[in-house]
C-alpha atoms as a PDB file:
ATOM      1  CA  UNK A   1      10.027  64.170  38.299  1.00  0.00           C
ATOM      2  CA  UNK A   2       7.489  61.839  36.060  1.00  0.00           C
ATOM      3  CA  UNK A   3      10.084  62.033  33.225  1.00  0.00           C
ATOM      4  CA  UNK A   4      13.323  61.073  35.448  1.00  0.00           C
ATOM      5  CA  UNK A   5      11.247  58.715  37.081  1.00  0.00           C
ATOM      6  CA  UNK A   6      10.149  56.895  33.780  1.00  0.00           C
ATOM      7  CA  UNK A   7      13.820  57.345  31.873  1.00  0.00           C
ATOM      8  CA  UNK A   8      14.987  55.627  35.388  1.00  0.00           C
ATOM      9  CA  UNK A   9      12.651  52.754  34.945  1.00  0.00           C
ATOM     10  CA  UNK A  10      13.705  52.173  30.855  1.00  0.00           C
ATOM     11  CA  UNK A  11      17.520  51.847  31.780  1.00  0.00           C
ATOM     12  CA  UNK A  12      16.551  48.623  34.248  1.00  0.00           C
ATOM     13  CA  UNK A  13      15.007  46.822  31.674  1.00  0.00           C
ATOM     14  CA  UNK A  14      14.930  42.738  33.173  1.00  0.00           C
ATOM     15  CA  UNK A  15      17.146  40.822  31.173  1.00  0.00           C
ATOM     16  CA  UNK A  16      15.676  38.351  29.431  1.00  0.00           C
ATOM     17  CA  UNK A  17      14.957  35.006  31.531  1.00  0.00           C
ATOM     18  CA  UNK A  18      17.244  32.016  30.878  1.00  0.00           C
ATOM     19  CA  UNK A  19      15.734  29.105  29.251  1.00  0.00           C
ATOM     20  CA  UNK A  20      13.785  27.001  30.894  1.00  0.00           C
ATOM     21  CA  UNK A  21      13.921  23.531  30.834  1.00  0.00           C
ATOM     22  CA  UNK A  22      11.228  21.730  29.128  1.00  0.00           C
ATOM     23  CA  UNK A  23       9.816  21.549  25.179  1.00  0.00           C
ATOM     24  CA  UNK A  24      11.476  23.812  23.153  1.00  0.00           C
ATOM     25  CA  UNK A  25      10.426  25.608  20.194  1.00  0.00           C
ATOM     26  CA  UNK A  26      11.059  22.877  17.495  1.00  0.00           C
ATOM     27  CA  UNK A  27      10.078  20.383  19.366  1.00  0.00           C
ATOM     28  CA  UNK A  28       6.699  21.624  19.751  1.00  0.00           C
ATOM     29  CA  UNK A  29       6.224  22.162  15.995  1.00  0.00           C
ATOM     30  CA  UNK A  30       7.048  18.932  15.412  1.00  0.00           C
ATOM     31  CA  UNK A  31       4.810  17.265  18.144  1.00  0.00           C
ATOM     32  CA  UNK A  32       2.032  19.604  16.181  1.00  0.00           C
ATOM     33  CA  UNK A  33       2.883  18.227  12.906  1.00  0.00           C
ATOM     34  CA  UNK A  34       2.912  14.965  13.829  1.00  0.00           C
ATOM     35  CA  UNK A  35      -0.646  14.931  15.463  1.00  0.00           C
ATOM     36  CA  UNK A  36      -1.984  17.330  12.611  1.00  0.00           C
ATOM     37  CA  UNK A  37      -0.821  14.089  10.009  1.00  0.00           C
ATOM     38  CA  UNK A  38      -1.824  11.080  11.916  1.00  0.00           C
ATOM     39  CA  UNK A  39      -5.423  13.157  12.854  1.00  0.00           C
ATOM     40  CA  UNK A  40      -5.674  13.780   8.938  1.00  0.00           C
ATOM     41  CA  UNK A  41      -4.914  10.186   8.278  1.00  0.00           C
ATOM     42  CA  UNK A  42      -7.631   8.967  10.544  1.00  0.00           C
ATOM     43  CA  UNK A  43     -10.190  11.099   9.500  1.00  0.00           C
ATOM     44  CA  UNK A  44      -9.954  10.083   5.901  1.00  0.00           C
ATOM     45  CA  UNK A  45      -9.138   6.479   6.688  1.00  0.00           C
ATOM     46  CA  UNK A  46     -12.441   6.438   8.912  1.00  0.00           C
ATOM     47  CA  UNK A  47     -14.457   8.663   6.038  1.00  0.00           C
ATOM     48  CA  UNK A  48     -13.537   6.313   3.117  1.00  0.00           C
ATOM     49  CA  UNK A  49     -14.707   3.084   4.972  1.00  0.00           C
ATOM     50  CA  UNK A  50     -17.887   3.911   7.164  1.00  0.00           C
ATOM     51  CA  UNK A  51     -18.773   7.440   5.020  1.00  0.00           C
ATOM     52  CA  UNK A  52     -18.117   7.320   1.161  1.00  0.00           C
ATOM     53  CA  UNK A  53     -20.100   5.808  -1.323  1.00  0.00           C
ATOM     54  CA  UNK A  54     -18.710   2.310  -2.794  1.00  0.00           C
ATOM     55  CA  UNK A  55     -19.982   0.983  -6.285  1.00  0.00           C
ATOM     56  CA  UNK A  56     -19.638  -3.201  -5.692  1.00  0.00           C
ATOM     57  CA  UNK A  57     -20.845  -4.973  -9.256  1.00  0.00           C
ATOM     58  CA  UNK A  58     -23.388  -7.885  -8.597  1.00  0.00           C
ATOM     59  CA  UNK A  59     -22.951 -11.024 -11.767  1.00  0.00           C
ATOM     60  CA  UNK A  60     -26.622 -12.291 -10.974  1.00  0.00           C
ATOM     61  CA  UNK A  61     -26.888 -13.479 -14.745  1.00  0.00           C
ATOM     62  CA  UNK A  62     -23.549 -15.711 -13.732  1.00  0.00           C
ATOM     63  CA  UNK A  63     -24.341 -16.598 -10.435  1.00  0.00           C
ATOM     64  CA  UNK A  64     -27.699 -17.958 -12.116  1.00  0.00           C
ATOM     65  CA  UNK A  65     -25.824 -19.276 -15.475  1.00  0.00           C
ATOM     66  CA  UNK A  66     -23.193 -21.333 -13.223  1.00  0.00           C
ATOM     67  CA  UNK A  67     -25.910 -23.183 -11.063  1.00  0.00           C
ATOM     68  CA  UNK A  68     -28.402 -23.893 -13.639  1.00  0.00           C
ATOM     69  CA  UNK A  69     -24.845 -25.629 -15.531  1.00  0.00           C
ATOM     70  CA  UNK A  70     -24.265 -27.904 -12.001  1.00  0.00           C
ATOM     71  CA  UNK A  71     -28.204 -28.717 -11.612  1.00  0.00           C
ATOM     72  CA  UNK A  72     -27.850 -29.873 -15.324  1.00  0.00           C
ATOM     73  CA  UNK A  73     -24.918 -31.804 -14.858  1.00  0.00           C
ATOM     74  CA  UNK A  74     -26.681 -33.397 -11.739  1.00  0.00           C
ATOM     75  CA  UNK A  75     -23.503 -31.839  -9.398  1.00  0.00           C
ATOM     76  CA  UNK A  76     -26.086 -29.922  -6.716  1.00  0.00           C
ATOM     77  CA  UNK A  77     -30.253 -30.872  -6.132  1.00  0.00           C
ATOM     78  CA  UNK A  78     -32.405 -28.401  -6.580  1.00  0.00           C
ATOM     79  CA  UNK A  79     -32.310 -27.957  -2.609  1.00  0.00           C
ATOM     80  CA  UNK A  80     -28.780 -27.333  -3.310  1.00  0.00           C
ATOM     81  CA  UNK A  81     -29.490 -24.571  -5.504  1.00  0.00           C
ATOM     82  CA  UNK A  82     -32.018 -22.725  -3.088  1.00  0.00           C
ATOM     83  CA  UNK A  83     -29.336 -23.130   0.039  1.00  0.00           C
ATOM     84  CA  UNK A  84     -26.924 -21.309  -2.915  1.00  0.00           C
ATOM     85  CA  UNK A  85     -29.400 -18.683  -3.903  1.00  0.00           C
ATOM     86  CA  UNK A  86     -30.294 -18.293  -0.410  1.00  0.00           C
ATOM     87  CA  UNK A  87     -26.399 -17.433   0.342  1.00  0.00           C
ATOM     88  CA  UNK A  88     -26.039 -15.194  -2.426  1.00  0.00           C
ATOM     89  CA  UNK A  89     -29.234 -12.911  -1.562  1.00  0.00           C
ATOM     90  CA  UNK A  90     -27.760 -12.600   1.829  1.00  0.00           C
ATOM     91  CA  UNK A  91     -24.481 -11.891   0.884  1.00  0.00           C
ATOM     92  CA  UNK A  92     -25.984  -8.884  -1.202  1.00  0.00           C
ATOM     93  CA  UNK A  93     -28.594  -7.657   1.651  1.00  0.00           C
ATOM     94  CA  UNK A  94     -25.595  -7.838   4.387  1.00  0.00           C
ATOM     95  CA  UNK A  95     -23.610  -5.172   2.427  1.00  0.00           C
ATOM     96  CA  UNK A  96     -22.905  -1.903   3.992  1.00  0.00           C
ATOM     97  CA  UNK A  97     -25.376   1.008   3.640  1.00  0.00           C
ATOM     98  CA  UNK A  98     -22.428   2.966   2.107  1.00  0.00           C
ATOM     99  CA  UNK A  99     -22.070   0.123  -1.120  1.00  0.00           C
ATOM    100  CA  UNK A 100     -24.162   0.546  -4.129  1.00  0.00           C
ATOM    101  CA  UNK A 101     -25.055  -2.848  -5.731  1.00  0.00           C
ATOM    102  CA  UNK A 102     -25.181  -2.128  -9.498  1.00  0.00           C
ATOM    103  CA  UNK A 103     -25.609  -5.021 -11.667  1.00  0.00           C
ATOM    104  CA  UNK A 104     -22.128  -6.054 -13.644  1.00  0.00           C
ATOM    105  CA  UNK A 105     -23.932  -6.303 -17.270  1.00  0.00           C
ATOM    106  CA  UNK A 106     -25.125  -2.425 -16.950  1.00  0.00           C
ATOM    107  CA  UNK A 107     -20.897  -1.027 -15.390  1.00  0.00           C
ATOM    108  CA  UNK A 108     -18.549  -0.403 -18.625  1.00  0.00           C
ATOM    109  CA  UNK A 109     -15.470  -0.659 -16.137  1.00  0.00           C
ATOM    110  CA  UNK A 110     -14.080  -4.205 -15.072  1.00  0.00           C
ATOM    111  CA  UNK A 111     -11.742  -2.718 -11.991  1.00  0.00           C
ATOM    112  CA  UNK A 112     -14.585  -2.929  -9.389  1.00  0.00           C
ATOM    113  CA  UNK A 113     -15.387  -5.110  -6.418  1.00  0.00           C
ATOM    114  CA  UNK A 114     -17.478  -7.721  -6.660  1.00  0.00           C
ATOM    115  CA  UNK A 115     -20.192  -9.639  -4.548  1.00  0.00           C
ATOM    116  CA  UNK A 116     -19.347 -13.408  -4.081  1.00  0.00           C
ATOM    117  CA  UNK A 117     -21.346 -15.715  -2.802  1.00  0.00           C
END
C-alpha cells in the first residue's frame, strides 16, 4: 500500500504558483548592483580623503625669499612680516594628519599640491 500510496502522491504534484506581484528577478539584480557601485564609490571616496596618505610640497625658501624682497623694497614692516610668517606656520600646522609636508627643494616631481599661505 506504501508504494501506491507514494506513486499516488507524485502524480498530484502542485503546479507551480503564479507570479506574484512585486520585485522580480531583474529587478532585484539591478537594485543589488546599483547599491554594490554607489557603496564602492563611497568607501573609496571617504578612504582617499580622511584615510590615505597625501604628499603636499612646502616652498619655505620662497615664502622666505618673497618677503625678505617686500621688507627690502619697504612694501610690508617687519610686523608685517611676522603677521605673514605667523599665517604661513599655521597654514602648515592646520593640515590634515593624513598630508605629509615635504619640503619642495628635496620632491623631483612638480605635479603636487602645495601649501599657500
Amino acid at each position: 500500500m506504501e508504494g501506491m500510496e507514494a506513486t499516488a502522491l507524485e502524480g498530484k504534484r502542485e503546479r507551480p504558483a503564479k507570479a506574484q506581484p512585486g520585485i522580480t528577478k531583474t529587478c532585484a539584480a539591478v537594485l543589488v548592483i546599483v547599491v554594490s557601485m554607489v557603496s564602492s564609490v563611497a568607501t573609496v571616496t571617504a578612504y582617499d580623503r580622511y584615510i590615505a596618505q597625501k604628499v603636499v610640497a612646502v616652498d619655505v625658501n620662497g615664502f622666505l625669499q618673497e618677503q625678505r624682497d617686500l621688507v627690502l623694497a619697504k612694501k610690508i614692516t617687519m610686523d608685517d612680516f611676522k603677521a605673514n610668517l605667523d599665517r604661513y606656520l599655521a597654514a602648515l600646522k592646520s593640515q590634515p594628519k593624513n598630508r605629509v609636508l615635504i619640503l619642495e627643494d628635496v620632491i623631483a616631481s612638480k605635479n603636487l599640491e602645495k601649501v599657500s599661505y
